[in-house]
C-alpha atoms as a PDB file:
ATOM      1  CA  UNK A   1      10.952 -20.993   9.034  1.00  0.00           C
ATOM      2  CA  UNK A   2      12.989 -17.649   9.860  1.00  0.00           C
ATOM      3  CA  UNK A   3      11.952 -14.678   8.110  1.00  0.00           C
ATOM      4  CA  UNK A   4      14.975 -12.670   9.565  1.00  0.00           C
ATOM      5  CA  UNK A   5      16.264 -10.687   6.702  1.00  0.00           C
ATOM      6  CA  UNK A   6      14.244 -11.896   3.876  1.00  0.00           C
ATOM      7  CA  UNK A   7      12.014 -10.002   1.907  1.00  0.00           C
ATOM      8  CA  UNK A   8       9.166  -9.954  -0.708  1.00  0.00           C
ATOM      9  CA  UNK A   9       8.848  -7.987  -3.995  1.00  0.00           C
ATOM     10  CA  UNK A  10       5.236  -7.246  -4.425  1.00  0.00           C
ATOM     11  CA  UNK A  11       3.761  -5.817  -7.173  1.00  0.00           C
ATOM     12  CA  UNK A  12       0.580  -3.807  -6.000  1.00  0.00           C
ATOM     13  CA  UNK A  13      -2.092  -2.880  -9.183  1.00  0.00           C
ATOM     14  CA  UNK A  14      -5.131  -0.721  -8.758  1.00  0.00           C
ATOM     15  CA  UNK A  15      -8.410  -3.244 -10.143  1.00  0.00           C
ATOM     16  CA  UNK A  16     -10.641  -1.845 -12.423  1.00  0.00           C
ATOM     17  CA  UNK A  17      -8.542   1.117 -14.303  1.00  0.00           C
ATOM     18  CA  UNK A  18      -6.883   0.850 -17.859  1.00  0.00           C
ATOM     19  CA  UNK A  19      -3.972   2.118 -18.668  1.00  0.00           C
ATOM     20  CA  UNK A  20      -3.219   0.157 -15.145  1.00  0.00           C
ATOM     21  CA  UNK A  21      -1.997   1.878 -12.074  1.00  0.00           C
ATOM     22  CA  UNK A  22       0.946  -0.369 -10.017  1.00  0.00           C
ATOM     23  CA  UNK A  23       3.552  -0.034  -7.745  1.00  0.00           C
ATOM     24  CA  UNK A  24       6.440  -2.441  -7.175  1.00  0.00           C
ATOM     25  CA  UNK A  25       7.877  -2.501  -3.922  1.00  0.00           C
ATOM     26  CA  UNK A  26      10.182  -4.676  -1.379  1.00  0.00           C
ATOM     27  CA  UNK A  27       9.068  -5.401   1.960  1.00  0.00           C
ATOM     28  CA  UNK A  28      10.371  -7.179   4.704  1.00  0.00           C
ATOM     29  CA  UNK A  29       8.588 -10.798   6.114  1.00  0.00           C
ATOM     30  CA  UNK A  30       8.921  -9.626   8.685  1.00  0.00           C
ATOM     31  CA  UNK A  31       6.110  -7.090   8.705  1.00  0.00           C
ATOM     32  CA  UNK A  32       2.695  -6.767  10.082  1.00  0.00           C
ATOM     33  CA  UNK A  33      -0.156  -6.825   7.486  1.00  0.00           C
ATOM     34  CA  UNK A  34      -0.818  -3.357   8.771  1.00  0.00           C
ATOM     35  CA  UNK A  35       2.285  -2.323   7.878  1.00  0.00           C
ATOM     36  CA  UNK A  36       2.194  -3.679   5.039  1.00  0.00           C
ATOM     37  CA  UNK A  37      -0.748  -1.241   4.671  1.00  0.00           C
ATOM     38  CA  UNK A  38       1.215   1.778   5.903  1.00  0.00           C
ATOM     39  CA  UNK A  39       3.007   0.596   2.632  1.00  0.00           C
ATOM     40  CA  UNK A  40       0.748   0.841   0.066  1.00  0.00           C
ATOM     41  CA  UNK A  41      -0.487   4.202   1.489  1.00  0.00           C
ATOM     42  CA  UNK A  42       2.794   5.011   0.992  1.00  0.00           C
ATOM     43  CA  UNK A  43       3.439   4.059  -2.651  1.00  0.00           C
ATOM     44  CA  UNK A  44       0.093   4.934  -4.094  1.00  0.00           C
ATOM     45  CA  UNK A  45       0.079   7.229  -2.391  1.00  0.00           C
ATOM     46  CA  UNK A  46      -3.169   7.137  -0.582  1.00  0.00           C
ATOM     47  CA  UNK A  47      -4.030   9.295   2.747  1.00  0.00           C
ATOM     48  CA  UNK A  48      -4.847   6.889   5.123  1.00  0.00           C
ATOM     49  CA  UNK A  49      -8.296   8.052   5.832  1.00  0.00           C
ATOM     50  CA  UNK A  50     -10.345   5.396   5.544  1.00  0.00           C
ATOM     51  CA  UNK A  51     -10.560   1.254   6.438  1.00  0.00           C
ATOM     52  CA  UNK A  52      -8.541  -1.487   4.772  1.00  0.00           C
ATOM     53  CA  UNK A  53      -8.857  -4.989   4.425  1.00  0.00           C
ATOM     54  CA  UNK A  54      -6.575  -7.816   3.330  1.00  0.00           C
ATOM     55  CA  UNK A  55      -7.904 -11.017   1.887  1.00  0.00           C
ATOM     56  CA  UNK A  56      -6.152 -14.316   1.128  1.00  0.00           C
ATOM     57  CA  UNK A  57      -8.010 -17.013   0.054  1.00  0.00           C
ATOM     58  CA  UNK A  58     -11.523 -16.864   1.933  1.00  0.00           C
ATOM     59  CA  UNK A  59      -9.433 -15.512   5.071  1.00  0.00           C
ATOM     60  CA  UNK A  60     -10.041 -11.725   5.745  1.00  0.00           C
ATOM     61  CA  UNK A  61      -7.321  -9.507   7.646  1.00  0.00           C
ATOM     62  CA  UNK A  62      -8.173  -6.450   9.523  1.00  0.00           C
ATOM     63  CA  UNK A  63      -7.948  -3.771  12.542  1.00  0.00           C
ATOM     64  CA  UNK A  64     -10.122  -5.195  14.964  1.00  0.00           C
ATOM     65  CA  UNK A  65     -13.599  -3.252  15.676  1.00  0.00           C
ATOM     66  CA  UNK A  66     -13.841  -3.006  19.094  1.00  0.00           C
ATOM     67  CA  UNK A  67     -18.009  -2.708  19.264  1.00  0.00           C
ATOM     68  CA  UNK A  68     -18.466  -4.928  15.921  1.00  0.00           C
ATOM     69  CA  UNK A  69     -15.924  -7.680  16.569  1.00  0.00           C
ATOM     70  CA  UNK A  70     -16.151 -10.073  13.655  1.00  0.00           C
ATOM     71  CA  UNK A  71     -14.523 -13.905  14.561  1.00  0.00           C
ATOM     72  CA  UNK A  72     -13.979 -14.414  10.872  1.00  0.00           C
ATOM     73  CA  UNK A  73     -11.769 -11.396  10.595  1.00  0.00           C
ATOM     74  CA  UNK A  74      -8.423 -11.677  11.809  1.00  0.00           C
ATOM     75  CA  UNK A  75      -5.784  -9.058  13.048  1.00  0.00           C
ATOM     76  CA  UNK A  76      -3.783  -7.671  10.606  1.00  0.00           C
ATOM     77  CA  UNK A  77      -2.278  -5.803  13.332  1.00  0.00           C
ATOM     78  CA  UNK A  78      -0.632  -8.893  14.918  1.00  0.00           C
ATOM     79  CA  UNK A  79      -0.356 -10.756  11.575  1.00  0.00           C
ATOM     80  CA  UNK A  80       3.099 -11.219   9.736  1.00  0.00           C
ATOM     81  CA  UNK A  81       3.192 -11.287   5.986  1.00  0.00           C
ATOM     82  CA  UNK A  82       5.847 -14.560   6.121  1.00  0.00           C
ATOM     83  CA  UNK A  83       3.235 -16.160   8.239  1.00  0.00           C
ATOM     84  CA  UNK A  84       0.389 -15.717   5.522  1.00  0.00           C
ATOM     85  CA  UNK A  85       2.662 -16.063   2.308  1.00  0.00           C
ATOM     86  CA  UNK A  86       4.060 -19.654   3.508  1.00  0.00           C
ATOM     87  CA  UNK A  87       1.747 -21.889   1.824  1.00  0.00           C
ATOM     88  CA  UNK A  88       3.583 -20.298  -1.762  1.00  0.00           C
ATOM     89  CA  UNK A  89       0.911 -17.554  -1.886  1.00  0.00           C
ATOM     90  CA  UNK A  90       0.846 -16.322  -5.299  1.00  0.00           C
ATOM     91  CA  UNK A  91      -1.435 -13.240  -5.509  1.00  0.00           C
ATOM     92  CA  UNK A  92      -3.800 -11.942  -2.366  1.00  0.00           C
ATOM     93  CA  UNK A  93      -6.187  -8.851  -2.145  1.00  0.00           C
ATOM     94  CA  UNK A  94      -5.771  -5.472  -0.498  1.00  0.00           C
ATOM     95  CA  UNK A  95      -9.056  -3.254  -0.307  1.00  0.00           C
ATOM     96  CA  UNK A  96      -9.163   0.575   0.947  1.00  0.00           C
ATOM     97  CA  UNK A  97     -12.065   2.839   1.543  1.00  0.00           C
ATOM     98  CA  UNK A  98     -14.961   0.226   1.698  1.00  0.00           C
ATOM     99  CA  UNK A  99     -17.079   3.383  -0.116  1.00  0.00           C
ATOM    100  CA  UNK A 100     -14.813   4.214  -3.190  1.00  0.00           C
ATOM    101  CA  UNK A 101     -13.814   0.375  -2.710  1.00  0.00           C
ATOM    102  CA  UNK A 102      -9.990   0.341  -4.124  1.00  0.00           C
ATOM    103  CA  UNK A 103      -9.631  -3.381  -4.785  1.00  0.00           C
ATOM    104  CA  UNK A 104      -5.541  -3.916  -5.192  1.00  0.00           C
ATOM    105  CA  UNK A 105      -4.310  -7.493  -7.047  1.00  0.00           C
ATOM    106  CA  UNK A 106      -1.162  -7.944  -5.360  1.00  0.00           C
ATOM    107  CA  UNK A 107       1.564 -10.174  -7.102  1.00  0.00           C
ATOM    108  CA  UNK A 108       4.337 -11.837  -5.434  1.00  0.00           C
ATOM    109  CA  UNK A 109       7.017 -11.835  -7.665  1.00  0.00           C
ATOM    110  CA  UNK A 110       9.769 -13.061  -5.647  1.00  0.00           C
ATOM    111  CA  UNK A 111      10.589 -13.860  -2.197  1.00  0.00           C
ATOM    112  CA  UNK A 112      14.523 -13.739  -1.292  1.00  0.00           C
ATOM    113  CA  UNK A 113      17.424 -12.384   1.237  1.00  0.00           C
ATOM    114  CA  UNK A 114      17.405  -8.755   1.845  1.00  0.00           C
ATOM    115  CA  UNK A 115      20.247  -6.573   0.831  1.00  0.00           C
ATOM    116  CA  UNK A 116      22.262  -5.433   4.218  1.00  0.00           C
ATOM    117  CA  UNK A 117      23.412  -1.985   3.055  1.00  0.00           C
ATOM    118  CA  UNK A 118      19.602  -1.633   2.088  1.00  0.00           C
ATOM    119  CA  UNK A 119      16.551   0.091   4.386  1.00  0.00           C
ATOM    120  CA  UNK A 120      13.254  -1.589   4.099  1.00  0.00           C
ATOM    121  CA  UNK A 121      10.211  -0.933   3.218  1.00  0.00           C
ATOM    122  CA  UNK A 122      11.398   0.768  -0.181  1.00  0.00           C
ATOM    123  CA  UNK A 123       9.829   1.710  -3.669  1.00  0.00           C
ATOM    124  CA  UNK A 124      10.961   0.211  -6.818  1.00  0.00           C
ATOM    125  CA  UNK A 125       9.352   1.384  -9.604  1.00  0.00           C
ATOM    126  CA  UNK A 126       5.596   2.240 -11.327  1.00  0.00           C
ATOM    127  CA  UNK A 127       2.991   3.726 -13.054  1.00  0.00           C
ATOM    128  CA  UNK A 128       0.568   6.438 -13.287  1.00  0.00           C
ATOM    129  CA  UNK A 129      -0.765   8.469 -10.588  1.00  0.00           C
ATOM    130  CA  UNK A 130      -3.654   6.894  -8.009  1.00  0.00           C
ATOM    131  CA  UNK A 131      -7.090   8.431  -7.489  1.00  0.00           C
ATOM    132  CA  UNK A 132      -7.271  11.184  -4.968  1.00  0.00           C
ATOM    133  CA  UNK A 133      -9.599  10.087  -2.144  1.00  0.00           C
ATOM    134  CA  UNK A 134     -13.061  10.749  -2.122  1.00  0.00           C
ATOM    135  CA  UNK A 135     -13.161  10.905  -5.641  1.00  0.00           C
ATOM    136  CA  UNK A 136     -16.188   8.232  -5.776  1.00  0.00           C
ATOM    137  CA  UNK A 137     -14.989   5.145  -7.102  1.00  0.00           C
ATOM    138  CA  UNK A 138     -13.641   4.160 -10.102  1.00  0.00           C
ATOM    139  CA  UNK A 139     -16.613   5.832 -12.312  1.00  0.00           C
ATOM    140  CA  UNK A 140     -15.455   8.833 -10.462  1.00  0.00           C
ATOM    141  CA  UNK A 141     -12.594   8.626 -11.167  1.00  0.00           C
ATOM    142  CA  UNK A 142     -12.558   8.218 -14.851  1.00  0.00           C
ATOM    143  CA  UNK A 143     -15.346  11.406 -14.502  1.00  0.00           C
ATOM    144  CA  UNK A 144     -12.940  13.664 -12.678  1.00  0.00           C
ATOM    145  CA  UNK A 145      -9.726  12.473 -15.286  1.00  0.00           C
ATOM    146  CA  UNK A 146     -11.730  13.630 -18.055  1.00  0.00           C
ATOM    147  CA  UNK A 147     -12.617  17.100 -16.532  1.00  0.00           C
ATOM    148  CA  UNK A 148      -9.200  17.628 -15.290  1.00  0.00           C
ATOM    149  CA  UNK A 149      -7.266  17.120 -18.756  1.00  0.00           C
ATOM    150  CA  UNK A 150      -9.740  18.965 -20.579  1.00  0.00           C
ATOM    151  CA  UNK A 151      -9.714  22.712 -20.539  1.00  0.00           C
ATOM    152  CA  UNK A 152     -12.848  23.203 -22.249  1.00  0.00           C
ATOM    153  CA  UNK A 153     -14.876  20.636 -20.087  1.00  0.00           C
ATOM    154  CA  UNK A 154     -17.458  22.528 -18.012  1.00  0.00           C
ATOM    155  CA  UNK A 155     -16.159  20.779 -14.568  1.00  0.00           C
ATOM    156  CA  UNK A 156     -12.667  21.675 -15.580  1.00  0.00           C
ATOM    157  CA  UNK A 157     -12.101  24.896 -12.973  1.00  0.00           C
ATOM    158  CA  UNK A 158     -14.705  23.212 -10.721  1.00  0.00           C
ATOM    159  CA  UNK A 159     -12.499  19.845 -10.327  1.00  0.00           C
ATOM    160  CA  UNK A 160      -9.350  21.095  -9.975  1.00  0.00           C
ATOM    161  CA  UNK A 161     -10.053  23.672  -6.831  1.00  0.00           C
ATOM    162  CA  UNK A 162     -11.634  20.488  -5.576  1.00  0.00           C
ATOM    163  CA  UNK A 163      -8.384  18.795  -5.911  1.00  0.00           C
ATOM    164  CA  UNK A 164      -6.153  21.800  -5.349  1.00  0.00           C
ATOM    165  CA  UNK A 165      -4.243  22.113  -8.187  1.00  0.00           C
ATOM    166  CA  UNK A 166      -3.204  20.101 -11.458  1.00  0.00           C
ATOM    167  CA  UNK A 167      -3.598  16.652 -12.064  1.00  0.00           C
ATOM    168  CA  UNK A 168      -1.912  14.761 -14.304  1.00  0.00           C
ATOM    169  CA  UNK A 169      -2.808  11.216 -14.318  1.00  0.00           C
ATOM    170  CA  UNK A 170       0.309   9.781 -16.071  1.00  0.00           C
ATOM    171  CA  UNK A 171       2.813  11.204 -13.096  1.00  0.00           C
ATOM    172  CA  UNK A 172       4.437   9.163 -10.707  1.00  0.00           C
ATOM    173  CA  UNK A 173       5.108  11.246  -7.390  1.00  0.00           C
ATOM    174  CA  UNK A 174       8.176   9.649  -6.693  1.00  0.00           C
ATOM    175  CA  UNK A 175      10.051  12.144  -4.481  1.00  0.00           C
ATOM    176  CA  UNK A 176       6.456  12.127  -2.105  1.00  0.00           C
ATOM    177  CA  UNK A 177       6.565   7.973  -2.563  1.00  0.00           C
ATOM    178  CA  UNK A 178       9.985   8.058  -1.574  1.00  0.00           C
ATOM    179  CA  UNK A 179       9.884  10.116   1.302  1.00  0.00           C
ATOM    180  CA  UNK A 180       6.981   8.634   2.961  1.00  0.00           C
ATOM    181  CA  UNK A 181       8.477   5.267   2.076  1.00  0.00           C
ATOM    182  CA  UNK A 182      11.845   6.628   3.649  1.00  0.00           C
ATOM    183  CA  UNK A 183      10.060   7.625   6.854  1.00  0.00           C
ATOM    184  CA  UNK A 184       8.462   4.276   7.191  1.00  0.00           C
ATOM    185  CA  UNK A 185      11.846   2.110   6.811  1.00  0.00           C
ATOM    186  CA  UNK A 186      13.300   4.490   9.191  1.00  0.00           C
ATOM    187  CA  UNK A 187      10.956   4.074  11.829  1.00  0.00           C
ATOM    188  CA  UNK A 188      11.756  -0.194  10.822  1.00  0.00           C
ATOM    189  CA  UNK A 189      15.444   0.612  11.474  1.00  0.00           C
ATOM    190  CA  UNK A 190      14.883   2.534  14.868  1.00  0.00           C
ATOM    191  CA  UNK A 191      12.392  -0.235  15.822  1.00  0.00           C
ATOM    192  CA  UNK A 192      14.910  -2.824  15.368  1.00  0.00           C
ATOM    193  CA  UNK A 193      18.247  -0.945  16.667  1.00  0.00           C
ATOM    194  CA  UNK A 194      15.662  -0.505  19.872  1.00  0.00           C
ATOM    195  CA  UNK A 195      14.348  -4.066  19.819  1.00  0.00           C
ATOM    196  CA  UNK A 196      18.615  -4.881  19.567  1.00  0.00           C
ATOM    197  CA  UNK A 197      19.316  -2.485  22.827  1.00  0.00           C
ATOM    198  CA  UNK A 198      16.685  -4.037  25.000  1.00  0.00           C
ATOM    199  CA  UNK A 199      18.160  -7.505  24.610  1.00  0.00           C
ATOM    200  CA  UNK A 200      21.665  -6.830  24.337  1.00  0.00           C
ATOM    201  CA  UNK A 201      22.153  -7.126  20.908  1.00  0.00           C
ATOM    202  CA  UNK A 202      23.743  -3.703  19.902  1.00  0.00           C
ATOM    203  CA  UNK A 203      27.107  -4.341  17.935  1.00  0.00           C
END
């Protein structure tokens, strides 16, 4: 199977938290489970600070540790996400920061031909805005909400100079989700037009 120009619409939800936090995005088949990463960074969006993992099934995908190597624990550098979505892959698991332990369901809710006037990765649509890192899980989390959206709480001051400014936890950041997401499909298109040159391929 070709995964030239084809692309999957995930739908990437926080475990754990009600209301729910999710992003929908498109992503090429093309792409590396660690980019795929780079992704979700991007829509949360996350910082990229700590470990991730990928899990479908009982098989678990990530960076290689160099002094620690695990044989059960494939690359997710050199992985594709066509190559681990062919056997109809409904739902797999995405995990980041092993401490605060952000467990992502993520849905595939359609797999089809990409849109040629289109740059990929790109952000669709979603809801509420994700933890800030460090912020110690998801009891943590619902601990620093609370003191954040309540003036009178007595961590109120104290939380947000920890988080360096206002929080609201019902806000979307799309122009940051869109601009990191622009950067990253960007970077794609230079990689390919590259890729293209090397071989000859340039229109």
């Amino acid at each position: 199977m070709s995964y030239v120009d084809r692309i999957a619409r995930l739908r990437i939800t926080l475990d754990d938290i009600e209301p729910a936090i999710w992003r929908t995005v498109e992503v090429p088949l093309t792409m590396t489970l660690k980019g795929l990463h780079e992704v979700i960074q991007a829509a949360m969006p996350f910082e990229d600070y700590h470990l991730f993992a990928f899990r479908f099934g009982d098989q678990r995908y990530a960076l290689p540790d160099l002094e620690w190597p695990d044989p059960k624990t494939r690359n997710a550098k050199t992985t594709k996400l066509g190559t681990v979505l062919e056997n109809a892959v409904e739902t797999f698991v995405y995990v980041y920061d092993f401490g605060d332990n952000w467990q992502h369901t993520v849905r595939v809710e359609a797999i089809g031909s990409a849109d040629p006037s289109v740059e990929y990765p790109r952000f669709l649509y979603g809801a509420r805005r994700a933890p800030p890192e460090d912020v110690g899980g998801t009891i943590g989390f619902e601990e620093f909400v609370d003191a954040v959206t309540k003036p009178r709480h007595r961590e109120h001051k104290a939380m947000l100079k920890w988080y360096g400014g206002p929080f609201d936890p019902d806000d979307v950041p799309v122009d940051t989700v869109n601009e990191r997401m622009g950067k990253l499909a960007r970077r794609r298109t230079l990689g390919k037009a590259g890729f293209a040159k090397s071989r000859g391929l340039e229109q």
